[in-house]
PDB file of N, CA and C in Angstrom:
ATOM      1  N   UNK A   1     -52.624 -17.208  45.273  1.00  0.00           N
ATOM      2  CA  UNK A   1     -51.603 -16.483  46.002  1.00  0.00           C
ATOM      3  C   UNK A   1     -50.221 -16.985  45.570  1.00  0.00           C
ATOM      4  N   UNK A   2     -49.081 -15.891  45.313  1.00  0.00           N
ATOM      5  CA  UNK A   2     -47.835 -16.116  44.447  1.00  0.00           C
ATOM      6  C   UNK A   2     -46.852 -16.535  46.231  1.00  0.00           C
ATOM      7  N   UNK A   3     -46.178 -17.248  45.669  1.00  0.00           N
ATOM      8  CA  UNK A   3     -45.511 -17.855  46.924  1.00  0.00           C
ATOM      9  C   UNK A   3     -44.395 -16.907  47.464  1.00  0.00           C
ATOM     10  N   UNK A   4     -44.312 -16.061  48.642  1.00  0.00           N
ATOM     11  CA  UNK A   4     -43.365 -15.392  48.400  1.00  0.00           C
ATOM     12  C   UNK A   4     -43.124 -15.368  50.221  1.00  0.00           C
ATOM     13  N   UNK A   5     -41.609 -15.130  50.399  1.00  0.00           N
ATOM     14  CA  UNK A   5     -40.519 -15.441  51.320  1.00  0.00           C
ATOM     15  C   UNK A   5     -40.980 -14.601  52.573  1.00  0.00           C
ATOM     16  N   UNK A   6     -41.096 -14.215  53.731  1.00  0.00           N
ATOM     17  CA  UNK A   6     -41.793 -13.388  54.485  1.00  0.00           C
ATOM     18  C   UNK A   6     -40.665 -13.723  55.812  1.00  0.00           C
ATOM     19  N   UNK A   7     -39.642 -14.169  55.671  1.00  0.00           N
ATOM     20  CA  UNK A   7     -38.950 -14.362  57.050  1.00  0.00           C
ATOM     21  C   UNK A   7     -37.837 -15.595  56.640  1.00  0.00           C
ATOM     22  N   UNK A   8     -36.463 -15.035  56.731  1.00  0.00           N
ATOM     23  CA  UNK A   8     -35.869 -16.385  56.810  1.00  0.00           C
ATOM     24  C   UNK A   8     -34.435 -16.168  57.586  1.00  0.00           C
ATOM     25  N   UNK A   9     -33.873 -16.742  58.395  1.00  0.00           N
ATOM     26  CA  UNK A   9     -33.016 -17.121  59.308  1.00  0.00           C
ATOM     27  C   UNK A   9     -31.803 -18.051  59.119  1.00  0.00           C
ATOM     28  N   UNK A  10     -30.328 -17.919  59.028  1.00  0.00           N
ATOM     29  CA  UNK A  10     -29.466 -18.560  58.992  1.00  0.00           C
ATOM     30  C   UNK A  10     -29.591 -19.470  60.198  1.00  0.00           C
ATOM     31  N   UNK A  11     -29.425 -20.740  59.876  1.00  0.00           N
ATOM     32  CA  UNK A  11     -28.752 -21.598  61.250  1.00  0.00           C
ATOM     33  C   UNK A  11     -27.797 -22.421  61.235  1.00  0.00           C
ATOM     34  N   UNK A  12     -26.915 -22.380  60.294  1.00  0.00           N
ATOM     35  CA  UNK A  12     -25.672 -23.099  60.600  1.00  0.00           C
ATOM     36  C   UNK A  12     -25.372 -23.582  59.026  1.00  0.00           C
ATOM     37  N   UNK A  13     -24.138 -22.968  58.858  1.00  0.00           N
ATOM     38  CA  UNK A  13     -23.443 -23.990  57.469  1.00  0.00           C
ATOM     39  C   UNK A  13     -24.123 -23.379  56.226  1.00  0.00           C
ATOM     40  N   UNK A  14     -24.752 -23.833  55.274  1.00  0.00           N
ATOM     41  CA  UNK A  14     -25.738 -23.472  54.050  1.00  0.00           C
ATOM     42  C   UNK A  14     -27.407 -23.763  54.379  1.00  0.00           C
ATOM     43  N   UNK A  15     -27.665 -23.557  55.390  1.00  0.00           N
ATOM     44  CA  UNK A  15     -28.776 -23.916  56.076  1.00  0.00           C
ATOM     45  C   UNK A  15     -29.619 -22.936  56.520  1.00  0.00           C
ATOM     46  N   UNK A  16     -31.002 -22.372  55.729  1.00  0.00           N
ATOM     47  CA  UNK A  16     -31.442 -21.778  56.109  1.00  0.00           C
ATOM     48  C   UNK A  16     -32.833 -22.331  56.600  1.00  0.00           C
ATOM     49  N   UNK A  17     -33.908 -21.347  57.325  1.00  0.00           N
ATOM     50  CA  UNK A  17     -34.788 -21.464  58.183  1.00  0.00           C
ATOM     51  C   UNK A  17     -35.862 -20.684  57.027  1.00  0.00           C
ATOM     52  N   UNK A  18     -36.635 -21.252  56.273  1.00  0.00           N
ATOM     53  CA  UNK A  18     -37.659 -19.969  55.292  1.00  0.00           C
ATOM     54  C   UNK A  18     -39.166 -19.941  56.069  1.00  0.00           C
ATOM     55  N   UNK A  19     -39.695 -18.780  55.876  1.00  0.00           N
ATOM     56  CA  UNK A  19     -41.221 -19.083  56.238  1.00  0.00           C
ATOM     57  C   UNK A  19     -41.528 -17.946  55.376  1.00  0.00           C
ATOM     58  N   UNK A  20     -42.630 -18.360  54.632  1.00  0.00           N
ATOM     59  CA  UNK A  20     -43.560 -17.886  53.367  1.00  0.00           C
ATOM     60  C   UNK A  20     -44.372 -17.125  53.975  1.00  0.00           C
ATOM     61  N   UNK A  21     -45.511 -16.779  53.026  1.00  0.00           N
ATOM     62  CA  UNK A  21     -46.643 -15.704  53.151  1.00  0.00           C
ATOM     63  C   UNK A  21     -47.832 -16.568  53.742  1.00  0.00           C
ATOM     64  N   UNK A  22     -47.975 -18.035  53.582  1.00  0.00           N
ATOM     65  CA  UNK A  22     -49.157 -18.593  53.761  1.00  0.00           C
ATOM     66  C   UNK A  22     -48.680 -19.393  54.567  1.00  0.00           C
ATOM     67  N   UNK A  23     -47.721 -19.369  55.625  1.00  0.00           N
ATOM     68  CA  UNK A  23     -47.403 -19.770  56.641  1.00  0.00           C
ATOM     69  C   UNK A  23     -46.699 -21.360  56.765  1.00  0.00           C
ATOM     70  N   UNK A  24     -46.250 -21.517  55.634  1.00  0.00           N
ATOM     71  CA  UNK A  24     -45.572 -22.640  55.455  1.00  0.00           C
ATOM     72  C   UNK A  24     -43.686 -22.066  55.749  1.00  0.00           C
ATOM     73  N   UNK A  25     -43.522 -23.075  57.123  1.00  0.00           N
ATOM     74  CA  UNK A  25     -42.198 -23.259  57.009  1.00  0.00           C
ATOM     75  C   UNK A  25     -41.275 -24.081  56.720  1.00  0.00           C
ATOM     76  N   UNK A  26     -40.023 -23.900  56.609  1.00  0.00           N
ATOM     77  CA  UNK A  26     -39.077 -25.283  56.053  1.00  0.00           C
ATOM     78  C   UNK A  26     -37.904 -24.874  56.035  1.00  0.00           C
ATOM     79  N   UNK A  27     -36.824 -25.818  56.379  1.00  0.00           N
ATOM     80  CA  UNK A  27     -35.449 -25.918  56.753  1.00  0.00           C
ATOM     81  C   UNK A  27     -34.766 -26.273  55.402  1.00  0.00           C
ATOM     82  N   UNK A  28     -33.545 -25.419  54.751  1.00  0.00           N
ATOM     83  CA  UNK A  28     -32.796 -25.714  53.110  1.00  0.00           C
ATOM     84  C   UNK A  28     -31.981 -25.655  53.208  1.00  0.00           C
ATOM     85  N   UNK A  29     -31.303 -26.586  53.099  1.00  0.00           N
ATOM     86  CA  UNK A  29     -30.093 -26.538  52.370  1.00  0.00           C
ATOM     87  C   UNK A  29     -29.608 -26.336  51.460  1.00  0.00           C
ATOM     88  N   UNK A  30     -28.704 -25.076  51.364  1.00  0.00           N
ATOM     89  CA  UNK A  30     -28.280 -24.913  49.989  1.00  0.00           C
ATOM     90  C   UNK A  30     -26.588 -24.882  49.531  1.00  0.00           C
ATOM     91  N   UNK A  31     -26.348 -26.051  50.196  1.00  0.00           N
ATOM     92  CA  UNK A  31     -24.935 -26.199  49.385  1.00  0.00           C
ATOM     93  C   UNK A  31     -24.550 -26.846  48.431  1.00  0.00           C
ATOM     94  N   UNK A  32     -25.791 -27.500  47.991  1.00  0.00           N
ATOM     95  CA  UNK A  32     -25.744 -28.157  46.569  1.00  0.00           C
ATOM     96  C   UNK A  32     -25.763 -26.745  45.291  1.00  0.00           C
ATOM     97  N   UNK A  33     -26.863 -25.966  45.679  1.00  0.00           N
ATOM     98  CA  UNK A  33     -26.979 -24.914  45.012  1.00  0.00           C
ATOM     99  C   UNK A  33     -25.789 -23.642  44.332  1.00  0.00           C
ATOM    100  N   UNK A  34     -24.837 -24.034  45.625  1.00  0.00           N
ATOM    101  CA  UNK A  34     -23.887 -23.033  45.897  1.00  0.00           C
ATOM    102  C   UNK A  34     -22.616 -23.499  45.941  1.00  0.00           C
ATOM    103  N   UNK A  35     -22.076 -24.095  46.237  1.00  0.00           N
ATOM    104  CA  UNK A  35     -21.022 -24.558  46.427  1.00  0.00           C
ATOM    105  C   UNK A  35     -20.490 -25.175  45.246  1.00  0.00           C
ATOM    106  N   UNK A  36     -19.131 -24.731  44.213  1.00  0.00           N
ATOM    107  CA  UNK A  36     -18.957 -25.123  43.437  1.00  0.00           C
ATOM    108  C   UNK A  36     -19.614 -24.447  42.170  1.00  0.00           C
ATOM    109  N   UNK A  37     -20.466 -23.684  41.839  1.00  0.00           N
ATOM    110  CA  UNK A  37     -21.186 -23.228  40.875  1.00  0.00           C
ATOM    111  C   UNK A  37     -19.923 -21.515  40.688  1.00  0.00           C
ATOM    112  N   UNK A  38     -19.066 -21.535  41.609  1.00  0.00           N
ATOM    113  CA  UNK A  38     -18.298 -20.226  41.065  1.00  0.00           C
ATOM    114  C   UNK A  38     -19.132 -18.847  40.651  1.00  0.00           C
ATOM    115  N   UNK A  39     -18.503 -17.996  39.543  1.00  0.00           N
ATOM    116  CA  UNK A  39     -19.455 -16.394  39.738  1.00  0.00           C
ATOM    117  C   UNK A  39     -20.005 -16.267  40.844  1.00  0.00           C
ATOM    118  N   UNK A  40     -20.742 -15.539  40.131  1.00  0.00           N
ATOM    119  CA  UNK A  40     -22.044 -14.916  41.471  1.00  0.00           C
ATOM    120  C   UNK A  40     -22.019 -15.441  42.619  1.00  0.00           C
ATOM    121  N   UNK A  41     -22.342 -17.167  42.216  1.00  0.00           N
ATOM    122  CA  UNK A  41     -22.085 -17.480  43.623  1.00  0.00           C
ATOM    123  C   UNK A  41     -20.727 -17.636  44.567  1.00  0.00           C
ATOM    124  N   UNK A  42     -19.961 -17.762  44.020  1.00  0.00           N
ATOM    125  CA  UNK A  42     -18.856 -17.512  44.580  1.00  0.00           C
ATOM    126  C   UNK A  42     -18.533 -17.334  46.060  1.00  0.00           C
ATOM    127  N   UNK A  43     -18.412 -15.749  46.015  1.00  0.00           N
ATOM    128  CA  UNK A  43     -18.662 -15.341  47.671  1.00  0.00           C
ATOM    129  C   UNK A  43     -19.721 -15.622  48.402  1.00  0.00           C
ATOM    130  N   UNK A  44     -20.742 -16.973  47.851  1.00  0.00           N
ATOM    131  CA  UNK A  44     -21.708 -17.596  49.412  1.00  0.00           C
ATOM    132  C   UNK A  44     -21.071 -18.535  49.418  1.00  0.00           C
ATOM    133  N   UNK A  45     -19.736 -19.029  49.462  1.00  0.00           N
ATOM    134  CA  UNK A  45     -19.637 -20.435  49.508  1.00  0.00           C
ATOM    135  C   UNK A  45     -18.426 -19.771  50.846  1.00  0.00           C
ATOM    136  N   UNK A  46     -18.243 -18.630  51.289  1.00  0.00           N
ATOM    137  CA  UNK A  46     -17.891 -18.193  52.382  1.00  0.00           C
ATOM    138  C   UNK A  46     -18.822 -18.465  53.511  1.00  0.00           C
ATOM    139  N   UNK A  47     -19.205 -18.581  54.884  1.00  0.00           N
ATOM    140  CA  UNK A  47     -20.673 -19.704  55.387  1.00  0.00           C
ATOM    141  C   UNK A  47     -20.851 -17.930  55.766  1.00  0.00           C
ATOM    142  N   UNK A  48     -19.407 -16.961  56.746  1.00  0.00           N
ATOM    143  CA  UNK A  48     -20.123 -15.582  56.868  1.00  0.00           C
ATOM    144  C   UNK A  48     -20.793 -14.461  56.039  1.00  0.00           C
ATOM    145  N   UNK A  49     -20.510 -14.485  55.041  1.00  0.00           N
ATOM    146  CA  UNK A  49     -20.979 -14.081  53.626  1.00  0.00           C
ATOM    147  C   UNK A  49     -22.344 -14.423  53.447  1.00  0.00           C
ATOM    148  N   UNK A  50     -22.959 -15.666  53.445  1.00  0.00           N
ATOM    149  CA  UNK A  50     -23.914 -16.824  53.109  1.00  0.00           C
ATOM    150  C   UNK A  50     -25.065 -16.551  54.094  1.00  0.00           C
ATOM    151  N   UNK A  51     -24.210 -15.913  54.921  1.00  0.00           N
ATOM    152  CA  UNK A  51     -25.124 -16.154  56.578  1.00  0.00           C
ATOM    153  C   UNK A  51     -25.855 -14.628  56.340  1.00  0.00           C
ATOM    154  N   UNK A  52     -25.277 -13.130  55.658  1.00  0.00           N
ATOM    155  CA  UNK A  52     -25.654 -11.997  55.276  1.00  0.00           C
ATOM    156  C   UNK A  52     -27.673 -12.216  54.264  1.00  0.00           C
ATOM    157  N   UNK A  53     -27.881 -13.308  53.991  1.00  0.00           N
ATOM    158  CA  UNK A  53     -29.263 -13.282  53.879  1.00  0.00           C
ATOM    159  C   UNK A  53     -30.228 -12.324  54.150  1.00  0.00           C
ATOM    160  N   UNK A  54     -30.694 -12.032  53.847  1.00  0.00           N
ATOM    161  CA  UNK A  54     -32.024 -11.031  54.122  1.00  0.00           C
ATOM    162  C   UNK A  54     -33.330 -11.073  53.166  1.00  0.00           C
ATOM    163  N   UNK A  55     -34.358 -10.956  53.439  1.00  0.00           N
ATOM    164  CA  UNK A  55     -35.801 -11.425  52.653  1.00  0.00           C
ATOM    165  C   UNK A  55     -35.659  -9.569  51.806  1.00  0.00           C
ATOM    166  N   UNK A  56     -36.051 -10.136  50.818  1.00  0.00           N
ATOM    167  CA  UNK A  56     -36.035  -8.877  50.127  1.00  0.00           C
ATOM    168  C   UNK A  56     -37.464  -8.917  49.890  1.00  0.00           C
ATOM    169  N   UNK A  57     -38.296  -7.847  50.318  1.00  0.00           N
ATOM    170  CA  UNK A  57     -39.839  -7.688  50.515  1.00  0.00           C
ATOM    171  C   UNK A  57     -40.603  -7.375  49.474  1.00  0.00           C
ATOM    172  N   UNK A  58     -39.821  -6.983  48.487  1.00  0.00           N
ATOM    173  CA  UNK A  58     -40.660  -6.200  47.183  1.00  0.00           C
ATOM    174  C   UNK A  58     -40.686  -7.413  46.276  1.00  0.00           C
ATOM    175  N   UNK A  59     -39.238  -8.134  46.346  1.00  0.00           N
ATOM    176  CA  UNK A  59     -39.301  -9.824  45.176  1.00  0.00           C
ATOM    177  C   UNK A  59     -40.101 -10.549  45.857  1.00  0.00           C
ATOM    178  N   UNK A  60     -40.090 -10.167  47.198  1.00  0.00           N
ATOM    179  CA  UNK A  60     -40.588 -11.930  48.347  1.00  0.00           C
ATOM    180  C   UNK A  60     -39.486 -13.137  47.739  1.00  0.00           C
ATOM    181  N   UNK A  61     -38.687 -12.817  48.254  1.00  0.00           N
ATOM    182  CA  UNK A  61     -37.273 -13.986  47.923  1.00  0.00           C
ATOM    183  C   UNK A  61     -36.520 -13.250  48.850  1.00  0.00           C
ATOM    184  N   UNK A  62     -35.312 -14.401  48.855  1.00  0.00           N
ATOM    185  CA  UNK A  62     -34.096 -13.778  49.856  1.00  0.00           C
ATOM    186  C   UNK A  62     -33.367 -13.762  48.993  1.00  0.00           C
ATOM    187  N   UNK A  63     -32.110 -13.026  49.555  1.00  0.00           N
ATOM    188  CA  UNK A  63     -30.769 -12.061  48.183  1.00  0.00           C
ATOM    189  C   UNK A  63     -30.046 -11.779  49.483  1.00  0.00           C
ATOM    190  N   UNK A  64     -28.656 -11.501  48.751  1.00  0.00           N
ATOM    191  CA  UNK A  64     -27.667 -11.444  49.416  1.00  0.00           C
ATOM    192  C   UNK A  64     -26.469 -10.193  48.916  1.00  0.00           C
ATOM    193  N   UNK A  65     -25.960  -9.923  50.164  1.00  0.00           N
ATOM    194  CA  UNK A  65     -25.324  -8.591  49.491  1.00  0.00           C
ATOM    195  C   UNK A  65     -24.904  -8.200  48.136  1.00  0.00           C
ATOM    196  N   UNK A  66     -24.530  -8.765  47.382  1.00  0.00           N
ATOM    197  CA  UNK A  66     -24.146  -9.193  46.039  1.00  0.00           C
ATOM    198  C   UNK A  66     -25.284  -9.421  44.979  1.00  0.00           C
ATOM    199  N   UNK A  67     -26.594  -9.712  45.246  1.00  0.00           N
ATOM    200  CA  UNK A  67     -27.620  -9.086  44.311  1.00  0.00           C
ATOM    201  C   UNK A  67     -27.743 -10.641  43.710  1.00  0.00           C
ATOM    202  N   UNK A  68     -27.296 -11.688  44.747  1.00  0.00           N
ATOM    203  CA  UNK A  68     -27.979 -13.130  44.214  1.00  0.00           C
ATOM    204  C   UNK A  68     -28.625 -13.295  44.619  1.00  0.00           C
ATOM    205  N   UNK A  69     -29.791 -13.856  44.118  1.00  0.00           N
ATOM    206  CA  UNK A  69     -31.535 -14.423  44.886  1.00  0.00           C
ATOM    207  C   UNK A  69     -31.534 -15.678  44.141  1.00  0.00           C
ATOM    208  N   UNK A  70     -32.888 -16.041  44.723  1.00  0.00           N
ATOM    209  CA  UNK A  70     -33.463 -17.221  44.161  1.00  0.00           C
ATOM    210  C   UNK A  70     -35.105 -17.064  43.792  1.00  0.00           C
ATOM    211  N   UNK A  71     -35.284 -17.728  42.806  1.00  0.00           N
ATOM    212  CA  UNK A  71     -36.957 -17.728  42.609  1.00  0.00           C
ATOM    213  C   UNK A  71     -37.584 -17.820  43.324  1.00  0.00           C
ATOM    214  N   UNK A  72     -38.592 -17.251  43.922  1.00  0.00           N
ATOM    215  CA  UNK A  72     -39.519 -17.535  45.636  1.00  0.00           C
ATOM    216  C   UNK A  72     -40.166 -18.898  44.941  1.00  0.00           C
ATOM    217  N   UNK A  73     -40.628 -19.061  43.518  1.00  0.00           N
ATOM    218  CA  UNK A  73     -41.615 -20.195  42.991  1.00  0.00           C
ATOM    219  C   UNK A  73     -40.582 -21.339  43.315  1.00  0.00           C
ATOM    220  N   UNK A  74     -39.134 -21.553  43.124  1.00  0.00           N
ATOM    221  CA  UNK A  74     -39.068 -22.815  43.396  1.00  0.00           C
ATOM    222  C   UNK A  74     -37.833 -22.892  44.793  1.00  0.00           C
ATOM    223  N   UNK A  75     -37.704 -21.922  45.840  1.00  0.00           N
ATOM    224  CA  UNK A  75     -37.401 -21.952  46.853  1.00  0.00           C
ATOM    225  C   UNK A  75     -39.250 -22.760  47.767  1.00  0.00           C
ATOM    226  N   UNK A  76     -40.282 -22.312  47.168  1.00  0.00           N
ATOM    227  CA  UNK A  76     -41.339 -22.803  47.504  1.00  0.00           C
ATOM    228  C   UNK A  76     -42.005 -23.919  47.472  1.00  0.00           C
ATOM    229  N   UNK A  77     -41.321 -24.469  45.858  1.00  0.00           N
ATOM    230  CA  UNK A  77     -41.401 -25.762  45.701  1.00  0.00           C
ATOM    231  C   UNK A  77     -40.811 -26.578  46.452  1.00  0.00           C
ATOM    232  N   UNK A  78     -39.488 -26.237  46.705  1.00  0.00           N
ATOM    233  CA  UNK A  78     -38.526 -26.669  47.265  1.00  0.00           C
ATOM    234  C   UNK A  78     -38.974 -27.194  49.045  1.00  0.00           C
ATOM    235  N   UNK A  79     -39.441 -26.343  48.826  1.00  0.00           N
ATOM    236  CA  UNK A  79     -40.100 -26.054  51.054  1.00  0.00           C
ATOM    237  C   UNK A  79     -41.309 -27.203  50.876  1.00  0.00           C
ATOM    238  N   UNK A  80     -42.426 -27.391  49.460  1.00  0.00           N
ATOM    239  CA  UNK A  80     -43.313 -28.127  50.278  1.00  0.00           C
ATOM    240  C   UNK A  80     -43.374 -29.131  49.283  1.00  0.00           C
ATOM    241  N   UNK A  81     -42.513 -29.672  48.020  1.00  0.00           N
ATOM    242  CA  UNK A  81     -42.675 -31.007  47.466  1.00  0.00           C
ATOM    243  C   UNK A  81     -43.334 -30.380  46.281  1.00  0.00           C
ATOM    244  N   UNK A  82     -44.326 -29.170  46.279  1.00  0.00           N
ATOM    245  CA  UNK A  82     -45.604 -29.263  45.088  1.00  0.00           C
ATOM    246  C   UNK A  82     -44.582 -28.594  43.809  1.00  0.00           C
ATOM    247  N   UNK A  83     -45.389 -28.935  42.591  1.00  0.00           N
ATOM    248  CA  UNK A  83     -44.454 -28.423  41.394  1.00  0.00           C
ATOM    249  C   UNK A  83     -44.818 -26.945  41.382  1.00  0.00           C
ATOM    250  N   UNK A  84     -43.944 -26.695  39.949  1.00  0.00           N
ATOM    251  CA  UNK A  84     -43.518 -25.181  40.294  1.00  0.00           C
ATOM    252  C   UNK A  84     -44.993 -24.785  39.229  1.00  0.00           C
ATOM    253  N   UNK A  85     -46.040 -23.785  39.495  1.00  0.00           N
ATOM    254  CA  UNK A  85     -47.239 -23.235  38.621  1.00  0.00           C
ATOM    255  C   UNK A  85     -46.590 -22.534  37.492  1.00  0.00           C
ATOM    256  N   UNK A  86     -47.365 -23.028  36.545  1.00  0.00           N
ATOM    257  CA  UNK A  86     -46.767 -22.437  35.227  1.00  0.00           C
ATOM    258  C   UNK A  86     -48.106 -22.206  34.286  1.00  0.00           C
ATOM    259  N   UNK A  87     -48.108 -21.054  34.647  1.00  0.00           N
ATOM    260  CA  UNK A  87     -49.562 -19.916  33.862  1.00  0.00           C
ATOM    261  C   UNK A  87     -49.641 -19.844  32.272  1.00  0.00           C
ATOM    262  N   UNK A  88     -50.594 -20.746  31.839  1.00  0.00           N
ATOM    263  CA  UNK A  88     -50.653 -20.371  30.195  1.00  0.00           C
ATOM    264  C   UNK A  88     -51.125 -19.519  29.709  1.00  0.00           C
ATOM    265  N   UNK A  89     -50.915 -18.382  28.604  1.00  0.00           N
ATOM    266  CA  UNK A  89     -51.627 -17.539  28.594  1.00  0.00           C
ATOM    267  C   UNK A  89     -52.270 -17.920  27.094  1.00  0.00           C
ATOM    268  N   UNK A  90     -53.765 -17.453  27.130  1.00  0.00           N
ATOM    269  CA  UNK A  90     -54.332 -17.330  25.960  1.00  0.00           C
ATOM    270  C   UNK A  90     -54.093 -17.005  24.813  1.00  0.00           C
TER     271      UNK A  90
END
């Protein structure tokens, strides 16, 4: 099963609330991610802007008005410690 975003919630600052497909939740911070990296990211380093989040259901990741996301594989990693799966192909 591919790890993907099923619910996530602003709570304060660069701080979000994620819960996955297989029922793993976890609290992120992402102002390391964001803050300072300019472009794209840019306008999340506004916290009301930042706070506009929404799970986008078809990637299973969250994105933001502006069409920035993040990888669900290592927002997932991120949530439970495990490395990111990397499929070899024949």
């Amino acid at each position: 099963m591919l790890p993907r975003v099923k619910e996530v919630r602003h709570l304060r600052d660069y701080r979000l609330a994620l819960t996955f497909a297989d029922g793993t939740s976890k609290e992120l911070d992402f102002k390391e991610r964001i803050v300072g990296r300019g472009g794209v990211f840019g306008p999340l380093e506004n916290v009301e802007f930042f706070r506009q989040v929404q799970v986008d259901s078809e990637a299973g990741t969250i994105v933001w008005p502006n069409g920035v996301d993040f990888c669900p594989d290592v927002l997932y990693s991120l949530a439970t410690g495990k490395p990111i799966r990397v499929l070899e192909h024949a």
